[in-house]
N, C-alpha and C. Protein backbone atom coordinates (compact mmCIF):
# COMPACT_ATOMS: atom_id res chain seq x y z
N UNK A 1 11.24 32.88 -19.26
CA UNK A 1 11.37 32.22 -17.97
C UNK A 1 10.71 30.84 -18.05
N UNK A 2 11.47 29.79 -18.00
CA UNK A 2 10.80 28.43 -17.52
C UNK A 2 10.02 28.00 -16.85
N UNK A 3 8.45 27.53 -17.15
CA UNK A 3 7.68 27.17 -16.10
C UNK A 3 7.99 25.90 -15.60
N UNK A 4 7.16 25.78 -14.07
CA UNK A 4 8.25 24.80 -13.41
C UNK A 4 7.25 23.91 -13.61
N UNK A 5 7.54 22.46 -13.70
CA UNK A 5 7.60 20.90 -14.77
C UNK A 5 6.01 20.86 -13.20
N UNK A 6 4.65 20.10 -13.43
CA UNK A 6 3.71 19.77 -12.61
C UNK A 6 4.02 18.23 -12.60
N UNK A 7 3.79 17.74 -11.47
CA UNK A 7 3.87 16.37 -10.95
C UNK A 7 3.00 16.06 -10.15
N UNK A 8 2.77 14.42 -10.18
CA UNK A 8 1.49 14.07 -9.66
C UNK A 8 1.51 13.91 -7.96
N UNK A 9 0.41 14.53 -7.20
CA UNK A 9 0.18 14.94 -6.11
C UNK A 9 -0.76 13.19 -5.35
N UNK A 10 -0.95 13.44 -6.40
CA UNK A 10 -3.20 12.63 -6.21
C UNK A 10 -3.76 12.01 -6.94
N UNK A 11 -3.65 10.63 -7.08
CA UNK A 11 -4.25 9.56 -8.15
C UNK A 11 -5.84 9.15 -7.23
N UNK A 12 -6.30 9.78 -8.18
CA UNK A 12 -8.13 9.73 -7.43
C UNK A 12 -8.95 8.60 -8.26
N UNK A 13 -9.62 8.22 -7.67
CA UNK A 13 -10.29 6.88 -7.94
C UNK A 13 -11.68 7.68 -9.31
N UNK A 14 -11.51 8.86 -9.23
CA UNK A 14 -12.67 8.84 -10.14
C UNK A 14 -12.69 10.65 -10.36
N UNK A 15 -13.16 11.16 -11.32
CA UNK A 15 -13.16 12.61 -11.81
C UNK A 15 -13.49 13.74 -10.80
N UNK A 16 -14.71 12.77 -10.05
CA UNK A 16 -15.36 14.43 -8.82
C UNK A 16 -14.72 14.24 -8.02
N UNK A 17 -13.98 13.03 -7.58
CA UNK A 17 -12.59 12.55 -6.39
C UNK A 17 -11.45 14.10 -6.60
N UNK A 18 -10.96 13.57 -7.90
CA UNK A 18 -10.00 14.81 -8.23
C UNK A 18 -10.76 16.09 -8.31
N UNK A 19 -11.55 16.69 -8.96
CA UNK A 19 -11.30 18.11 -8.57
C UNK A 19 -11.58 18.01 -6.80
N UNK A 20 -12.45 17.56 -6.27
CA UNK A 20 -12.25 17.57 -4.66
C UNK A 20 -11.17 18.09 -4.57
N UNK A 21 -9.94 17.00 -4.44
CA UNK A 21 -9.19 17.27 -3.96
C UNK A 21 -8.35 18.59 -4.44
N UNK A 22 -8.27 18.99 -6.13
CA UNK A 22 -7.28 19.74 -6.23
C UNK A 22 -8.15 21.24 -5.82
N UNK A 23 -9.68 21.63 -5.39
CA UNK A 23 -10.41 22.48 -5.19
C UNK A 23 -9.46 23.00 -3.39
N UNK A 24 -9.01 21.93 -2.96
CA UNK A 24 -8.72 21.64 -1.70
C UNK A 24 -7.38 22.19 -1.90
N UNK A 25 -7.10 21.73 -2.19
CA UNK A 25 -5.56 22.56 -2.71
C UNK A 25 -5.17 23.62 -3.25
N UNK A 26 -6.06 24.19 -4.22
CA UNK A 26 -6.31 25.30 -4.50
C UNK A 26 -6.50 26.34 -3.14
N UNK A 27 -7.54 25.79 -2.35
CA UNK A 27 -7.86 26.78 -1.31
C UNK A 27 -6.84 26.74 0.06
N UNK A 28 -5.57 26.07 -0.35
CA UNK A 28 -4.76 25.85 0.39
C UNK A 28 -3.69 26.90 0.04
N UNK A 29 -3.96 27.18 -1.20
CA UNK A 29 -2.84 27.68 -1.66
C UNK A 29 -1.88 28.03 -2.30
N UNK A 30 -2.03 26.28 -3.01
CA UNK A 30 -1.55 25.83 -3.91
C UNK A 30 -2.45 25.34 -5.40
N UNK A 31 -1.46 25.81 -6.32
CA UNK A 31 -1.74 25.37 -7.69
C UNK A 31 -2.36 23.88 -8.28
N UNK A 32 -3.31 23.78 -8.50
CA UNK A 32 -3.60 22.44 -8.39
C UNK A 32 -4.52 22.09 -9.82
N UNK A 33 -4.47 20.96 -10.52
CA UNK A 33 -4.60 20.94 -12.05
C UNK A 33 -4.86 19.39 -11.87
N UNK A 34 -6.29 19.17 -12.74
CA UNK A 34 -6.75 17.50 -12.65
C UNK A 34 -6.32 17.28 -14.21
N UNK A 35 -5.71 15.94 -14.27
CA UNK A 35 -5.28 15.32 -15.65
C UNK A 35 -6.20 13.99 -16.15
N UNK A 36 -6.75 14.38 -16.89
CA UNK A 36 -7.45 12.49 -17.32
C UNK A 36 -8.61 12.51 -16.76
N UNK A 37 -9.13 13.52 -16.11
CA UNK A 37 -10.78 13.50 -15.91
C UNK A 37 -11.47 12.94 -17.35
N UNK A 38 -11.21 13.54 -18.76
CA UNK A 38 -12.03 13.64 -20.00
C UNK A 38 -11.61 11.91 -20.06
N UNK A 39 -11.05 11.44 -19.14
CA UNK A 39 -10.81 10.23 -20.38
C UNK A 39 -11.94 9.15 -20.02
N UNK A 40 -12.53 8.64 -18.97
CA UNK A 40 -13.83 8.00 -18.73
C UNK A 40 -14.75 8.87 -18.98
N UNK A 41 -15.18 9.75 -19.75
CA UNK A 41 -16.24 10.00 -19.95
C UNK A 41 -16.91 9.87 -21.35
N UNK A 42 -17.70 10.52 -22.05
CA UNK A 42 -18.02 10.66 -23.00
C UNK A 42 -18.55 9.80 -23.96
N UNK A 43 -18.57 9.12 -24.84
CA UNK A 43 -19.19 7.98 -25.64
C UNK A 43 -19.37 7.00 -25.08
N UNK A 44 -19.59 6.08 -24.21
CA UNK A 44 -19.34 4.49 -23.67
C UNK A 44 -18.10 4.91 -22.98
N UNK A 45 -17.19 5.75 -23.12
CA UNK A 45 -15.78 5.68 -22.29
C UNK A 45 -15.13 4.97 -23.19
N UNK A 46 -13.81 4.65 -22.68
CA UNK A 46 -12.51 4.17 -22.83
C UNK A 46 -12.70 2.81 -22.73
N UNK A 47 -12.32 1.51 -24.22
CA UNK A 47 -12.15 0.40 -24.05
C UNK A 47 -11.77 -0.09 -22.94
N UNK A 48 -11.88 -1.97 -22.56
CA UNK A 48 -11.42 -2.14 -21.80
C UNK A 48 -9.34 -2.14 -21.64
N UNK A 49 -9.08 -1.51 -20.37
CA UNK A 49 -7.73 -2.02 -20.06
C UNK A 49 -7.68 -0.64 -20.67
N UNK A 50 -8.01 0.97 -21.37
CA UNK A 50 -7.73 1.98 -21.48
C UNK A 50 -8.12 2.64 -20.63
N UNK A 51 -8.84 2.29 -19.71
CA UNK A 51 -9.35 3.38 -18.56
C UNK A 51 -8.25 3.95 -17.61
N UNK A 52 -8.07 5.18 -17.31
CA UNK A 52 -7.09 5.62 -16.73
C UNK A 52 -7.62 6.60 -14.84
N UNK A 53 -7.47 6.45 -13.94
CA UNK A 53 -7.51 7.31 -12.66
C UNK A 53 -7.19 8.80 -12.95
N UNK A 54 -8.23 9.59 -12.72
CA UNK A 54 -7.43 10.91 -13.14
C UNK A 54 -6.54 11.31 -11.59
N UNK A 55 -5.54 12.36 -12.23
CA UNK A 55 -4.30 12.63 -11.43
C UNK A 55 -4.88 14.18 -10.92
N UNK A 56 -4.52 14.21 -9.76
CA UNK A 56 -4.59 15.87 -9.59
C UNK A 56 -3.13 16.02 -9.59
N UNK A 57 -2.65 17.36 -9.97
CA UNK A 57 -1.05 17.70 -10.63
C UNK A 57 -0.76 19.03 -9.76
N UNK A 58 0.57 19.04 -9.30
CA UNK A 58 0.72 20.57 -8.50
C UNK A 58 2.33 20.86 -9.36
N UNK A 59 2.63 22.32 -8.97
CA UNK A 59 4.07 21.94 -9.40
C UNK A 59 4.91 21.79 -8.36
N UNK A 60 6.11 21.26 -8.88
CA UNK A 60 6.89 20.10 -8.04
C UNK A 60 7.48 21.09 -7.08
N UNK A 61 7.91 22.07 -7.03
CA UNK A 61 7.97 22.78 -5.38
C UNK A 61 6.98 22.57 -4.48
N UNK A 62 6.07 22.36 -5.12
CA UNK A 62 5.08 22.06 -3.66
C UNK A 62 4.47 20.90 -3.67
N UNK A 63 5.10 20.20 -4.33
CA UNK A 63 4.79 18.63 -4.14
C UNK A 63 4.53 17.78 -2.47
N UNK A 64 5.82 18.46 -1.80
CA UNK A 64 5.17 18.06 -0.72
C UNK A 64 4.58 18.32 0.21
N UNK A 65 4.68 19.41 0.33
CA UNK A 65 3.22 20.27 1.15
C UNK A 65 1.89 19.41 1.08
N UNK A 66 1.95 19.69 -0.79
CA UNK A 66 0.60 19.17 -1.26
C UNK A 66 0.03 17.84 -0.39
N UNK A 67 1.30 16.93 -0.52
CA UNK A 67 0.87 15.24 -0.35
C UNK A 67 0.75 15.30 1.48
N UNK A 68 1.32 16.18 1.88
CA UNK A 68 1.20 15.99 3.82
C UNK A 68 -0.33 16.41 3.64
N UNK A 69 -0.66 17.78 2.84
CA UNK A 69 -2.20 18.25 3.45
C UNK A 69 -3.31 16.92 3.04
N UNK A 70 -3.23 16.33 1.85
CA UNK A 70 -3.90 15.88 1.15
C UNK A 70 -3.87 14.33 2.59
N UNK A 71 -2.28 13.79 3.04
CA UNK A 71 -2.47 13.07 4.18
C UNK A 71 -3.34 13.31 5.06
N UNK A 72 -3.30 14.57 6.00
CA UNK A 72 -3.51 14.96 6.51
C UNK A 72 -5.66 14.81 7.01
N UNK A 73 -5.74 15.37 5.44
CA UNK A 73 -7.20 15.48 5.50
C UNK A 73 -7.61 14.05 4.96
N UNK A 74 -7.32 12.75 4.76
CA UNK A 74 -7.71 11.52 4.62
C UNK A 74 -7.67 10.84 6.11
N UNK A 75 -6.98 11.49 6.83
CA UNK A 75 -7.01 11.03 8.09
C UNK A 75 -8.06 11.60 9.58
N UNK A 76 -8.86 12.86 8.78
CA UNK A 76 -9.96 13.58 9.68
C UNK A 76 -10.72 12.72 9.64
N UNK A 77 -11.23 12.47 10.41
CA UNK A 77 -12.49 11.68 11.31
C UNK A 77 -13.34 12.67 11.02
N UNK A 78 -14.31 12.29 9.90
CA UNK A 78 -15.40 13.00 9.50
C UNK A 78 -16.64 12.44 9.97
N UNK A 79 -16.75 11.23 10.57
CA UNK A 79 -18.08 10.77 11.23
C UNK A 79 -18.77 11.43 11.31
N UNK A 80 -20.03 10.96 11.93
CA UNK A 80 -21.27 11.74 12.86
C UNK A 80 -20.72 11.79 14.18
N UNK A 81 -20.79 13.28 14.75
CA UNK A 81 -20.72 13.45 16.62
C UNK A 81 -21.55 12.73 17.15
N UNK A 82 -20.76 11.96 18.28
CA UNK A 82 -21.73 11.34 19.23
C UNK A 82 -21.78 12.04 20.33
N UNK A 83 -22.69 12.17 21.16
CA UNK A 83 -23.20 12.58 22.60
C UNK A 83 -22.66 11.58 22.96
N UNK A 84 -21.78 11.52 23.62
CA UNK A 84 -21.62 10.45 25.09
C UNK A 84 -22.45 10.74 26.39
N UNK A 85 -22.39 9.63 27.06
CA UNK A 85 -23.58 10.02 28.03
C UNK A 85 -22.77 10.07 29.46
């Protein structure tokens, strides 16, 4: 049986960005897989102009689920509560 092809959900600005998000997705429901975390890390990192954003990856049936929730929760107003008076 063919597994079905993963596509990118979530280009995160940085490694703990992505699992965030795909932890989030996971507990959503969905299958969720970070790509390119290893690549800024480790010795000095990646020359310049090789540095890459890691991807969080879902598979492509739920591609868009994924990208509404992932909307969705960039748009919660996570502030501090204010008391109004």
């Amino acid at each position: 049986m063919p597994q079905e092809p993963l596509v990118e959900a979530y280009r995160a600005a940085n490694g703990p960005q992505a699992h965030l998000v795909a932890h989030f997705l996971q507990g959503a429901g969905i299958p969720a897989f970070v790509d390119g975390d290893e690549l800024g890390g480790g010795l000095g990192g990646l020359p310049a102009g090789w540095a890459t954003s890691p991807r969080v990856l879902v598979p492509q049936s739920a591609l868009a689920h994924a990208r509404t929730l992932i909307e969705a929760a960039e748009h919660v107003d996570d502030g501090p509560l204010v008391k109004e008076n």
